[in-house]
Protein backbone atom coordinates (compact mmCIF):
# COMPACT_ATOMS: atom_id res chain seq x y z
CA UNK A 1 -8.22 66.26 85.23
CA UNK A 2 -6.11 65.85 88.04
CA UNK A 3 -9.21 65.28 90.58
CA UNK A 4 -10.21 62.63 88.39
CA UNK A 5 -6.86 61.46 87.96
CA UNK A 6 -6.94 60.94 91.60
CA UNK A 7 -10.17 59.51 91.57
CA UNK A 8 -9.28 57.16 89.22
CA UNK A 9 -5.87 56.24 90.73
CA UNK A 10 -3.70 57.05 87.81
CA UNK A 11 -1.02 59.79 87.35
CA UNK A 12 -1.69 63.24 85.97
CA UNK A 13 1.10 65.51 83.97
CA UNK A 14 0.23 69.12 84.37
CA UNK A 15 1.86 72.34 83.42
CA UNK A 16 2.03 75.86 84.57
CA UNK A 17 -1.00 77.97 82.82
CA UNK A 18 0.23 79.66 79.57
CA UNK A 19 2.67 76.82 78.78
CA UNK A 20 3.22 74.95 75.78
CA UNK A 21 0.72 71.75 75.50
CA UNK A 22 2.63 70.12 72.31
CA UNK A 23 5.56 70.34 74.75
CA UNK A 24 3.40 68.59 77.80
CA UNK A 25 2.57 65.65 75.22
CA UNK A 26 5.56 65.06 74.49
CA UNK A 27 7.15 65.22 77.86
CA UNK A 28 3.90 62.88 78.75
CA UNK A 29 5.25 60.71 76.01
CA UNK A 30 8.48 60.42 77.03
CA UNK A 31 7.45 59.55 80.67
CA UNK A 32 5.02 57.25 79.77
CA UNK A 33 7.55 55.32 77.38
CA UNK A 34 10.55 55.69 79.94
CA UNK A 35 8.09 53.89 82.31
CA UNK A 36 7.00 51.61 80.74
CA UNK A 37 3.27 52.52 80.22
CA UNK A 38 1.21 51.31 77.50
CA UNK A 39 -1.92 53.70 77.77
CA UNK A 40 -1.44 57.23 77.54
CA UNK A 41 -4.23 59.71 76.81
CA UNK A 42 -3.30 63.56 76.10
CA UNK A 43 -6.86 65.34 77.04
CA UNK A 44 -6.98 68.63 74.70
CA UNK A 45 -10.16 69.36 76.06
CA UNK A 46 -11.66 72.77 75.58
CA UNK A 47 -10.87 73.52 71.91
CA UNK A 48 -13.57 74.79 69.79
CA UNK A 49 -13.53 74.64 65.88
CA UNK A 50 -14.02 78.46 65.55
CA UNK A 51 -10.93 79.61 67.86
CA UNK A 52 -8.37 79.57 65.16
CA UNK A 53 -5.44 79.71 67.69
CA UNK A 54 -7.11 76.65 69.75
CA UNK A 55 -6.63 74.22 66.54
CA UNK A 56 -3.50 75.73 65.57
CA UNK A 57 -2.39 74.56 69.50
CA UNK A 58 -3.78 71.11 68.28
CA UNK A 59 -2.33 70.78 64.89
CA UNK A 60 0.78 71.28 66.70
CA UNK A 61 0.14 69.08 69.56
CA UNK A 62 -0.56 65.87 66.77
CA UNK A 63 2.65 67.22 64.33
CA UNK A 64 5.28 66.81 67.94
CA UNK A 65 3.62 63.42 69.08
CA UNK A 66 4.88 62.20 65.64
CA UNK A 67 7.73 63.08 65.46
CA UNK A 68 7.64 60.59 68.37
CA UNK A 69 6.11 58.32 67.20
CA UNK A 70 5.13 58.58 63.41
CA UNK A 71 1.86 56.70 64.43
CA UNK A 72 0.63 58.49 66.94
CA UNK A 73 -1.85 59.41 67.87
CA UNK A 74 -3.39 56.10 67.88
CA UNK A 75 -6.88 56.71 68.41
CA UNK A 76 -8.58 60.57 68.58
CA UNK A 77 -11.74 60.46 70.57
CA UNK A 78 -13.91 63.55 70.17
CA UNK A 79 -16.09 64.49 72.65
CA UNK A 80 -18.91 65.94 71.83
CA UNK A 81 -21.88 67.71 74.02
CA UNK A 82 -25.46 66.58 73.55
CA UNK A 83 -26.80 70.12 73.60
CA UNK A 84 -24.73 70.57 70.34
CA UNK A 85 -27.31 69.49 67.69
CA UNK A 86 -26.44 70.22 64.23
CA UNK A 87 -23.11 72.02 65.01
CA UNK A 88 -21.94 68.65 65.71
CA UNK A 89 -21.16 67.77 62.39
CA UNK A 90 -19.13 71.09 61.52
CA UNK A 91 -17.10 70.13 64.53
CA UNK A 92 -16.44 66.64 63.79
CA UNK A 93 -15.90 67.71 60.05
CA UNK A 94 -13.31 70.56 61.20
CA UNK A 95 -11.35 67.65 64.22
CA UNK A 96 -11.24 65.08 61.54
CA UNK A 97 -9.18 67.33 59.27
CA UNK A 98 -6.58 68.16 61.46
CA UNK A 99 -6.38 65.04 64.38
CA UNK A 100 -7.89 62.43 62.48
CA UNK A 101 -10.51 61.57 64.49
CA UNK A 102 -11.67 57.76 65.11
CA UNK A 103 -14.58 57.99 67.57
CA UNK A 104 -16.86 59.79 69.23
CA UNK A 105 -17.89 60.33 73.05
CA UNK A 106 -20.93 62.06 73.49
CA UNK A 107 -21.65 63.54 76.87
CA UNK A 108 -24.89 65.02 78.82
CA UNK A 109 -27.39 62.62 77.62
CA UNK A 110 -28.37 62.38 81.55
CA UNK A 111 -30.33 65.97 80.91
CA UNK A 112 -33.43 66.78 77.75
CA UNK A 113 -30.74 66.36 74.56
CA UNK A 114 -31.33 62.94 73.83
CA UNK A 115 -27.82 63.13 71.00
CA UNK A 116 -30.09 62.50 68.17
CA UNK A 117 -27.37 63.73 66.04
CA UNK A 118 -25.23 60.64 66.84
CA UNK A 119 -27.42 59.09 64.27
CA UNK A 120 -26.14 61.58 61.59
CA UNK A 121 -22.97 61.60 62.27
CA UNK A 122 -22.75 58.08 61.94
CA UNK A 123 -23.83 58.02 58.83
CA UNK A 124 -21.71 61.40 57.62
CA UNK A 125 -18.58 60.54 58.93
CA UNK A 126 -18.80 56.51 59.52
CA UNK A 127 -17.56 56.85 63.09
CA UNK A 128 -17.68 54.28 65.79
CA UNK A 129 -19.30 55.74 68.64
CA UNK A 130 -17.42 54.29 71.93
CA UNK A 131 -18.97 55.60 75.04
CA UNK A 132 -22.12 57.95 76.57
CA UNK A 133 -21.65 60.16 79.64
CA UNK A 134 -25.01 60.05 81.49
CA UNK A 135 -24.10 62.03 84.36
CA UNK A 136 -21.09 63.74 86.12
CA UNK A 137 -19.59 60.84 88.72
CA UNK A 138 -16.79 57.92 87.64
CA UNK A 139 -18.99 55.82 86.74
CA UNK A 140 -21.62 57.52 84.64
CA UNK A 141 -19.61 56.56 81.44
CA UNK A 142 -21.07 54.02 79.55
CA UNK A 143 -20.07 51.93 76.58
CA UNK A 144 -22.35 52.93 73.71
CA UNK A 145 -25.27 50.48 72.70
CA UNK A 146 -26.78 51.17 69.64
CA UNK A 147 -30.29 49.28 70.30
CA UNK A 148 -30.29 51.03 74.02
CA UNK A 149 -29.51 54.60 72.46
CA UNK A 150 -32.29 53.82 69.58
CA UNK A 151 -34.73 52.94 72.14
CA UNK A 152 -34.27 56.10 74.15
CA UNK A 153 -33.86 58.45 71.54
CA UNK A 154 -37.12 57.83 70.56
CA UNK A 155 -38.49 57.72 74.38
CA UNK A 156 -38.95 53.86 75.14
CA UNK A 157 -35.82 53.97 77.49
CA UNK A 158 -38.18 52.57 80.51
């Protein structure tokens, strides 16, 4: 995060390995409102539905932001990896329980998953799907079109 932080030309708050990441929202949230910032995303990245003590780490990351700011968070964007297929929609199912979730990313749709199960997931969950990552530079995240996707999921993408 921080090399794309750089990248990107906005700060990154980091802690130490091992340390609390409910605590490093909150201190993000604190900075962000002491500074006047508007946009602040928290990047829990890494947490998979089956690790029990993974989602207990982000049950307690969304319970601290409220007490914040009752709110908060305002919009939960999972990302989810093309190769995932079905599992997909028990992860989406198990995020939506405990962070809410409002919309979807779905990344690695530059490689042979085409993200076919965007279309179920969709119509499970009624999610907006926001953006596509079709590669691994800045720029290779796209907003989401549904006629584009459509047209390449069923190979007339030339």
């Amino acid at each position: 995060m921080q090399v794309w932080g750089k990248r990107a030309g906005v700060p990154v708050l980091t802690a130490p390995e091992g340390s609390d990441p409910a605590s490093l929202a909150f201190d993000a949230m604190s900075r962000a409102e002491a500074e006047g910032i508007d946009l602040l995303m928290i990047d829990t990245a890494g947490r998979l539905q089956n690790r029990q003590d993974l989602m207990e780490e982000l049950a307690k990351i969304v319970r601290v932001i409220r007490k914040k700011d009752p709110s908060a968070p305002h919009n939960t964007l999972l990302v989810l990896d093309a190769t995932t297929g079905q599992n997909a929609l028990l992860q989406v199912e198990t995020f939506q329980k405990l962070a809410d979730v409002s919309g979807l990313v779905m990344t690695k749709l530059d490689g042979t998953a085409r993200g076919g199960v965007l279309v179920a997931l969709a119509d499970r969950f009624g999610l907006p799907i926001h953006a596509i990552g079709v590669g691994e530079q800045i720029d290779d995240l796209d907003a989401f079109d549904p006629s584009d996707f459509a047209r390449a999921l069923v190979g007339l993408d030339h």
